[in-house]
C-alpha atoms as a PDB file:
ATOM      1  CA  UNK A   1     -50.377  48.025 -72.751  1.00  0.00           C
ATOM      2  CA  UNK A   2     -49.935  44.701 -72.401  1.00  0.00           C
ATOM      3  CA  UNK A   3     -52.642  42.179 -74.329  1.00  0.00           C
ATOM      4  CA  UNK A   4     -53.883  40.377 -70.640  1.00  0.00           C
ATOM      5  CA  UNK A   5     -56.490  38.597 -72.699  1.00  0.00           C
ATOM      6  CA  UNK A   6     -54.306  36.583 -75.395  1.00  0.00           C
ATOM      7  CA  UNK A   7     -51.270  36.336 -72.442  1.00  0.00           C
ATOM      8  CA  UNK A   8     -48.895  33.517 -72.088  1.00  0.00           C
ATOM      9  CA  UNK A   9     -47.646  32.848 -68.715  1.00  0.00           C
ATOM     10  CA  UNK A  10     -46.563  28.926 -68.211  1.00  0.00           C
ATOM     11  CA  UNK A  11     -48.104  27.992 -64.913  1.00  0.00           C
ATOM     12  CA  UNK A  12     -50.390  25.069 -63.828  1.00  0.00           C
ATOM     13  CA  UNK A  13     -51.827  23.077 -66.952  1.00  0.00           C
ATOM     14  CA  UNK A  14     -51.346  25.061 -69.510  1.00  0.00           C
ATOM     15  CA  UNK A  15     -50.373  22.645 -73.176  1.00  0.00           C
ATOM     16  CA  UNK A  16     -50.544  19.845 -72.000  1.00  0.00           C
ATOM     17  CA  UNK A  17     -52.826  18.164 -74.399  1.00  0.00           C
ATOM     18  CA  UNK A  18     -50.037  16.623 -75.783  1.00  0.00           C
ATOM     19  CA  UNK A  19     -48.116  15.432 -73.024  1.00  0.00           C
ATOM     20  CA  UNK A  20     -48.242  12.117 -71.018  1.00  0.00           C
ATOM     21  CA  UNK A  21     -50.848  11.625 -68.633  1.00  0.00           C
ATOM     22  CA  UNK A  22     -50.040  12.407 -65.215  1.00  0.00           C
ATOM     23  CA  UNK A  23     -46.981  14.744 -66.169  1.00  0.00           C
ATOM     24  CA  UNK A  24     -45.101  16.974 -64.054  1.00  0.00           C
ATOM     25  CA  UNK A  25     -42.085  20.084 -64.923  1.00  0.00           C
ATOM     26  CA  UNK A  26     -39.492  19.853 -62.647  1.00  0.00           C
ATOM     27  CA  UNK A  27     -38.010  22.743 -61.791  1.00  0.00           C
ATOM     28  CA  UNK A  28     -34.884  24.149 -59.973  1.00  0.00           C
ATOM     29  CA  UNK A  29     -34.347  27.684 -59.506  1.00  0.00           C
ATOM     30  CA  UNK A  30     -31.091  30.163 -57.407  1.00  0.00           C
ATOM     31  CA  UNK A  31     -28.352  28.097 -59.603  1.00  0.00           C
ATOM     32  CA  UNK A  32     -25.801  27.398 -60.689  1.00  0.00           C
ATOM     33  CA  UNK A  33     -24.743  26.552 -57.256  1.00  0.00           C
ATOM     34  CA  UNK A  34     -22.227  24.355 -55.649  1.00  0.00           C
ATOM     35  CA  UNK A  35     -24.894  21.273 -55.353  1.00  0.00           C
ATOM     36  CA  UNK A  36     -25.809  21.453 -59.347  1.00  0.00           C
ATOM     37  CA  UNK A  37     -23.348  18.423 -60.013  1.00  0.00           C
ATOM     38  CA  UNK A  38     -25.294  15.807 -57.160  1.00  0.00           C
ATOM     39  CA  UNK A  39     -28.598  17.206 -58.605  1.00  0.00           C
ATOM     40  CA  UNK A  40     -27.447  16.322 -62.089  1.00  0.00           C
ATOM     41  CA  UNK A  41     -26.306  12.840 -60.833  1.00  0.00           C
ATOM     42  CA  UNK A  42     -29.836  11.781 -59.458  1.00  0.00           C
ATOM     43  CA  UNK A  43     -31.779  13.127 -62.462  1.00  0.00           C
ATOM     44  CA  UNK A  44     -29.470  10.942 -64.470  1.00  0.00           C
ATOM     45  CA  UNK A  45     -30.058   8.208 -62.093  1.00  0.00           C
ATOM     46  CA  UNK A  46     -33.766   8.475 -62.983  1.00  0.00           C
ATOM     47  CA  UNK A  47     -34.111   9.575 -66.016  1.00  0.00           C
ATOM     48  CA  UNK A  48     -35.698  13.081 -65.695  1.00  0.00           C
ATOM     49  CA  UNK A  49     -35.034  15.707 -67.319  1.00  0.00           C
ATOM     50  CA  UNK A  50     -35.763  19.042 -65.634  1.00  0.00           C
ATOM     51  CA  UNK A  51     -35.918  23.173 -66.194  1.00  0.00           C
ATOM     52  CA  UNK A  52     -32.945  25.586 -64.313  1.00  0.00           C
ATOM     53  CA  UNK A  53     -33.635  29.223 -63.751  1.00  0.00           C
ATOM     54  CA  UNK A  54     -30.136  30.623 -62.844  1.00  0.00           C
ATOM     55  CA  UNK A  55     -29.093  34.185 -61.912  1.00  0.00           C
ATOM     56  CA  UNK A  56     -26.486  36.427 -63.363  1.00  0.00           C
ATOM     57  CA  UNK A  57     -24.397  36.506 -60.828  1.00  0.00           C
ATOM     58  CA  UNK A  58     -24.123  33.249 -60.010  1.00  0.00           C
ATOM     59  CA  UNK A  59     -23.148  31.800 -63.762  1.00  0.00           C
ATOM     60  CA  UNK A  60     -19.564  31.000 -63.240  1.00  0.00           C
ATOM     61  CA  UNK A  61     -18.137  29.587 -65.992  1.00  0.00           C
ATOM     62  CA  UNK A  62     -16.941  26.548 -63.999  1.00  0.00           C
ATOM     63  CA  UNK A  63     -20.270  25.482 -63.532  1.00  0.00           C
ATOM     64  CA  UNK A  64     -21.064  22.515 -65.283  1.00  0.00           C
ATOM     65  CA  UNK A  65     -23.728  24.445 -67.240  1.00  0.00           C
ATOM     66  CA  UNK A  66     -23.104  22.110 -70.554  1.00  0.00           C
ATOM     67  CA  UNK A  67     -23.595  19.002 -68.664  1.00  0.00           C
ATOM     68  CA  UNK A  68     -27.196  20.612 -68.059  1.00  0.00           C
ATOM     69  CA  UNK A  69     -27.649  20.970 -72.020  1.00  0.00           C
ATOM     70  CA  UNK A  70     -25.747  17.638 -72.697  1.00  0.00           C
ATOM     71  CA  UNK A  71     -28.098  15.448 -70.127  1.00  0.00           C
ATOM     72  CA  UNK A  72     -31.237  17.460 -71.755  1.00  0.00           C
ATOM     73  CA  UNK A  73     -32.484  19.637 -69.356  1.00  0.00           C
ATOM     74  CA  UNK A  74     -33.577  23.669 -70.014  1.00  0.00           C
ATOM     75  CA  UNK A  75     -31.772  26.705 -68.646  1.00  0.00           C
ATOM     76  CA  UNK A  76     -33.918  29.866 -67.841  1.00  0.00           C
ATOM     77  CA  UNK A  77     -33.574  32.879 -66.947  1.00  0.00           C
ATOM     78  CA  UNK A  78     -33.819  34.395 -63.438  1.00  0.00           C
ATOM     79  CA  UNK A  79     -32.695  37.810 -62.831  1.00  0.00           C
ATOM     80  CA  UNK A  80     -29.460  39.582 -62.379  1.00  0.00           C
ATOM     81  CA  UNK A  81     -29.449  39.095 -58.629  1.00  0.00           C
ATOM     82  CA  UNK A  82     -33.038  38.117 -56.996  1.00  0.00           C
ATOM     83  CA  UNK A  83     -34.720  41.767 -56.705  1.00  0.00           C
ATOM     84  CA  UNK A  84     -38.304  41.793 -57.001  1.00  0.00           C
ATOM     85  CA  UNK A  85     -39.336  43.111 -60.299  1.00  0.00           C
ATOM     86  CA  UNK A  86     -42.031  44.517 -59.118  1.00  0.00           C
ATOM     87  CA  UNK A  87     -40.118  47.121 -57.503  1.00  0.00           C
ATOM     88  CA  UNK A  88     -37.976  48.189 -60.337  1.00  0.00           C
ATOM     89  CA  UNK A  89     -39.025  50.768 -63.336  1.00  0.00           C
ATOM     90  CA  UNK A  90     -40.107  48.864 -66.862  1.00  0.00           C
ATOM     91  CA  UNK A  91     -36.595  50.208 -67.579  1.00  0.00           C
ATOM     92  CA  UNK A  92     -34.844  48.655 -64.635  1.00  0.00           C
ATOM     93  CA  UNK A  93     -36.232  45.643 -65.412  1.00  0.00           C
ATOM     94  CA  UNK A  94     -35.729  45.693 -69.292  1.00  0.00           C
ATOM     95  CA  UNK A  95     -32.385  45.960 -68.240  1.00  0.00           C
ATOM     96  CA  UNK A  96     -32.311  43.198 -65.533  1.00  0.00           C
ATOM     97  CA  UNK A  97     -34.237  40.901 -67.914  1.00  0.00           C
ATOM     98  CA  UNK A  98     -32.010  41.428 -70.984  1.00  0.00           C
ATOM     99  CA  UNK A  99     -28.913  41.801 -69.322  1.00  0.00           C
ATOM    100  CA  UNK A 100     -29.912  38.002 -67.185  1.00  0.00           C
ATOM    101  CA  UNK A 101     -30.789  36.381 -70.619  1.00  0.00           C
ATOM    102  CA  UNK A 102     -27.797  37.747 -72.653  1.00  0.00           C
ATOM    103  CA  UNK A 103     -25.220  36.178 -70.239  1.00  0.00           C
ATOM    104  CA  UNK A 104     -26.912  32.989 -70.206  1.00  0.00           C
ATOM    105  CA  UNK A 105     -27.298  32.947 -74.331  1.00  0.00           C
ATOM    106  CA  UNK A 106     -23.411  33.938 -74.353  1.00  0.00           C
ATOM    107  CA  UNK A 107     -22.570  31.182 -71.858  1.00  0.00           C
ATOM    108  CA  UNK A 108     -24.577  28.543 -73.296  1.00  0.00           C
ATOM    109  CA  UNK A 109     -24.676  29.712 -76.877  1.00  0.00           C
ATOM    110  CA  UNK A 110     -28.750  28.912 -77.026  1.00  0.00           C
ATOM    111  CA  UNK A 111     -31.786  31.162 -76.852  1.00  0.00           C
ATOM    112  CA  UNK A 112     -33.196  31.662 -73.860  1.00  0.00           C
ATOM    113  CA  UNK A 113     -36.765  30.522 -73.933  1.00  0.00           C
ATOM    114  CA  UNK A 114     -38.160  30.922 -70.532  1.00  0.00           C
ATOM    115  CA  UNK A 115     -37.691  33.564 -67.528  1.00  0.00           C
ATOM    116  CA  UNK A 116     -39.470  32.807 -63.712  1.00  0.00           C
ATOM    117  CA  UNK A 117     -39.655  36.387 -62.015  1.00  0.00           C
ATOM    118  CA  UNK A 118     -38.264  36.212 -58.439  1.00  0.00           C
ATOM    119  CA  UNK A 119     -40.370  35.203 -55.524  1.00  0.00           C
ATOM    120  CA  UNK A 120     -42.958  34.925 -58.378  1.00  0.00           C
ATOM    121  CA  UNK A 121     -43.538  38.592 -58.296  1.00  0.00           C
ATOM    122  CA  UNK A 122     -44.392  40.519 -62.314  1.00  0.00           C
ATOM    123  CA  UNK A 123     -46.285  42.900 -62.787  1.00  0.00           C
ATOM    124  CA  UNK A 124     -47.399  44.596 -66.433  1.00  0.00           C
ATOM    125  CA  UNK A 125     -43.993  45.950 -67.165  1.00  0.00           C
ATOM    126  CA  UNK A 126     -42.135  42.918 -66.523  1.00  0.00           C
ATOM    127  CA  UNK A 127     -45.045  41.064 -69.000  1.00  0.00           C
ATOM    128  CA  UNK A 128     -44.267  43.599 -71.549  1.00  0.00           C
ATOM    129  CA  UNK A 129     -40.574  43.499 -71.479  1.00  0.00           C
ATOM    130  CA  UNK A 130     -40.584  39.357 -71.854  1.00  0.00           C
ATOM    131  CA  UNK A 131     -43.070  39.630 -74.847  1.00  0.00           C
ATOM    132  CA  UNK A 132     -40.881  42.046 -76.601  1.00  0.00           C
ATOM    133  CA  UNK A 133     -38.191  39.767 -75.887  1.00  0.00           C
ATOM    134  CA  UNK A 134     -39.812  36.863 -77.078  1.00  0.00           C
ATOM    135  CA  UNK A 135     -39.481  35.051 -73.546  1.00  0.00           C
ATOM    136  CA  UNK A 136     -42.505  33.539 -71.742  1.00  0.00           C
ATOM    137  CA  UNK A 137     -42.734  33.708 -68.303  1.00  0.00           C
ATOM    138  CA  UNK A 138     -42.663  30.484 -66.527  1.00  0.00           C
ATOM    139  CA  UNK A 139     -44.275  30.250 -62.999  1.00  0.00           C
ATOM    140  CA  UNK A 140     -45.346  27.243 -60.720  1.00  0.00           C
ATOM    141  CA  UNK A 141     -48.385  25.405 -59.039  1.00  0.00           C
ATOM    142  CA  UNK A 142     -46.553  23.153 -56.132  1.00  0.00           C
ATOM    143  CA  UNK A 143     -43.521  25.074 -54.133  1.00  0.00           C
ATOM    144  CA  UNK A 144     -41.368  22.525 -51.990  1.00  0.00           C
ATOM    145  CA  UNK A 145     -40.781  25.271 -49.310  1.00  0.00           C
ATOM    146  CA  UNK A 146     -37.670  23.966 -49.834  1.00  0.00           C
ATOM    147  CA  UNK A 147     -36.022  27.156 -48.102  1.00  0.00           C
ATOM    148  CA  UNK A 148     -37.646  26.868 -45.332  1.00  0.00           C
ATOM    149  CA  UNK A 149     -36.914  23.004 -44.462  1.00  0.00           C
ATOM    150  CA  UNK A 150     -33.222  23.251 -44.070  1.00  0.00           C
ATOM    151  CA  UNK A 151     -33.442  21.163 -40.735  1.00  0.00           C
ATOM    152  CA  UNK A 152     -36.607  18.927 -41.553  1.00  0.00           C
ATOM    153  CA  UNK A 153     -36.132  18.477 -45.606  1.00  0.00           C
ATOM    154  CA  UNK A 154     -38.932  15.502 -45.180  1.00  0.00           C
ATOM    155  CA  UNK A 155     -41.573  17.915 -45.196  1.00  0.00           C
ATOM    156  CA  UNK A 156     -40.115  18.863 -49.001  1.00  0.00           C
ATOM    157  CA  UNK A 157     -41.121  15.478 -50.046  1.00  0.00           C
ATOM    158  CA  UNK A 158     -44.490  15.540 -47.915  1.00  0.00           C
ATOM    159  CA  UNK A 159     -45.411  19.345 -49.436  1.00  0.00           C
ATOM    160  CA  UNK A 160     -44.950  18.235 -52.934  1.00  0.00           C
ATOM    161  CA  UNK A 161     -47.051  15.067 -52.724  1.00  0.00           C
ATOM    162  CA  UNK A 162     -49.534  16.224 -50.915  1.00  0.00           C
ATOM    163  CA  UNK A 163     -50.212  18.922 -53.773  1.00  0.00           C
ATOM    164  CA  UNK A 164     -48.840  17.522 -56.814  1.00  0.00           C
ATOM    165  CA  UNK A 165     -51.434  16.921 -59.732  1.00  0.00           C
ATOM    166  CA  UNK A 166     -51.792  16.185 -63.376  1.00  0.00           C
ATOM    167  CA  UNK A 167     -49.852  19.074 -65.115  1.00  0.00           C
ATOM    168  CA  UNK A 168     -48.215  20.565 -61.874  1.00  0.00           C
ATOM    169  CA  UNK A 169     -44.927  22.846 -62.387  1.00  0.00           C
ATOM    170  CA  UNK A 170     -42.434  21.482 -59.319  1.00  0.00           C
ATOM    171  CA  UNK A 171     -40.407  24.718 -57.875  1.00  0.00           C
ATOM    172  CA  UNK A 172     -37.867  23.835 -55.854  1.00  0.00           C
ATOM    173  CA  UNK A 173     -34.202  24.947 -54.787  1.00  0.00           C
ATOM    174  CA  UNK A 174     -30.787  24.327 -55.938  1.00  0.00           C
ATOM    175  CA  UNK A 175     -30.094  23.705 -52.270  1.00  0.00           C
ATOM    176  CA  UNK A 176     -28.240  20.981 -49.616  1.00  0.00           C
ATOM    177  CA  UNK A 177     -31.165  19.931 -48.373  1.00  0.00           C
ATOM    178  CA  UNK A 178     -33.234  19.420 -52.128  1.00  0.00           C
ATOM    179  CA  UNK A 179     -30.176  17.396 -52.783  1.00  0.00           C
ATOM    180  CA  UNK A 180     -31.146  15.550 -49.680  1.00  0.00           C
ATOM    181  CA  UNK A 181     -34.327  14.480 -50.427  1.00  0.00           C
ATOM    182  CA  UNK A 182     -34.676  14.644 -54.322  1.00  0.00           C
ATOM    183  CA  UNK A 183     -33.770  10.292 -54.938  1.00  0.00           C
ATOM    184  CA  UNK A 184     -36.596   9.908 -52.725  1.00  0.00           C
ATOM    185  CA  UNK A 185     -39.284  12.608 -54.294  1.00  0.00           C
ATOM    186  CA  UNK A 186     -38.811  11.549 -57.806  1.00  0.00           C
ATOM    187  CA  UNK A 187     -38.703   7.361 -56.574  1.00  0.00           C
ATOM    188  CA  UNK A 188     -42.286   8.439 -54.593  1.00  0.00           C
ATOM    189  CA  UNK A 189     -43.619  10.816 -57.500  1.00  0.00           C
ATOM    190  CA  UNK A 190     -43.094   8.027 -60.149  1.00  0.00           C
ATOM    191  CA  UNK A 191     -44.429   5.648 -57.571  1.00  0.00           C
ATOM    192  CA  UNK A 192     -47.271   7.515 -57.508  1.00  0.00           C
ATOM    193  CA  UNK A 193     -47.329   7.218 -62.046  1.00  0.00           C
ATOM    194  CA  UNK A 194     -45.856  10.571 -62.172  1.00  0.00           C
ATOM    195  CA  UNK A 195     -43.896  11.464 -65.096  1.00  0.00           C
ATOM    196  CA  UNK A 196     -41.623  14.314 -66.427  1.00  0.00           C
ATOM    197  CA  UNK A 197     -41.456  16.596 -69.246  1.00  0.00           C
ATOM    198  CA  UNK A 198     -40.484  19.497 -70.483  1.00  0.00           C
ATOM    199  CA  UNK A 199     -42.035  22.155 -72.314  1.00  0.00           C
ATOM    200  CA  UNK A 200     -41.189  23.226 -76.088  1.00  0.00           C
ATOM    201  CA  UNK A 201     -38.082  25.064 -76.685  1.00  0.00           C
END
């Protein structure tokens, strides 16, 4: 059975006694996709580094996945191909799990660190499987809706401030319209004396 009481599931303010005040995580998760390279270009452009959570199937090895290591960020697991775990036998999903983070260790040659669950959905099997994997899971506070917004990707930038607090995980999309409005989000979220970290590796 999995130890509930002494778990450790990155979420919401959780360790940040030693981080800046007013710090957010950044996150970007469904990658590597096709918009990775513009994303990259505006964290540069600000300065923030930020956590990817990329699926198996879409590591091609012509994504510029050591650009992500090389400008600082952290890549994360995410699953094989987007099922909810919750779904799956502790077996299926000791395979999905260790299967996700062995091609990302082989592609990047680093440990993978962190793993975010699709849609957010774990249960105790997926808990147990990370822990004897040595991976935390690593959920969120603020979601962008980022999916949903492919015609009005405003309302990204207006979800995220409107919610975003002292210690708040960031989830959002490796998607056109997160390109669209990310300049803007990080100019207002620093505006507002936001900054960025990351957690431990």
């Amino acid at each position: 059975m999995y130890d509930w009481e002494n778990k450790e599931i990155w979420t919401n303010k959780r360790d940040w006694n030693n981080l800046s005040s007013k710090s957010l995580i950044l996150t970007f998760d469904d990658g590597p996709s096709s918009v990775l390279v513009p994303i990259l270009d505006i964290l540069n452009k600000h300065e923030v580094k930020a956590m990817f959570f990329w699926q198996s199937r879409l590591l091609h090895k012509h994504r510029p996945w050591k650009r992500v290591l090389d400008d600082g960020h952290i890549i994360g697991g995410h699953s094989l191909r987007h099922r909810d775990l919750t779904k799956l036998s502790q077996e299926e999903q000791r395979n999905d799990i260790t299967s996700n983070k062995r091609h990302i260790e082989q592609l990047t040659g680093q440990q993978m660190k962190y793993f975010r669950p699709p849609y957010g959905q774990f249960n105790e099997d997926t808990l147990e499987v990370l822990k004897k994997l040595d991976v935390t899971p690593f959920l969120w506070e603020v979601a962008g809706l980022d999916w949903e917004h492919k015609e009005s990707p405003d309302h990204i930038v207006h979800n995220i401030l409107n919610y975003a607090e002292n210690g708040s995980v960031i989830l959002l999309h490796e998607l056109k319209q997160t390109v669209t409005i990310l300049d803007e989000l990080i100019t207002d979220l620093k505006a507002e004396g936001y900054s960025f970290e990351l957690p431990p590796l």
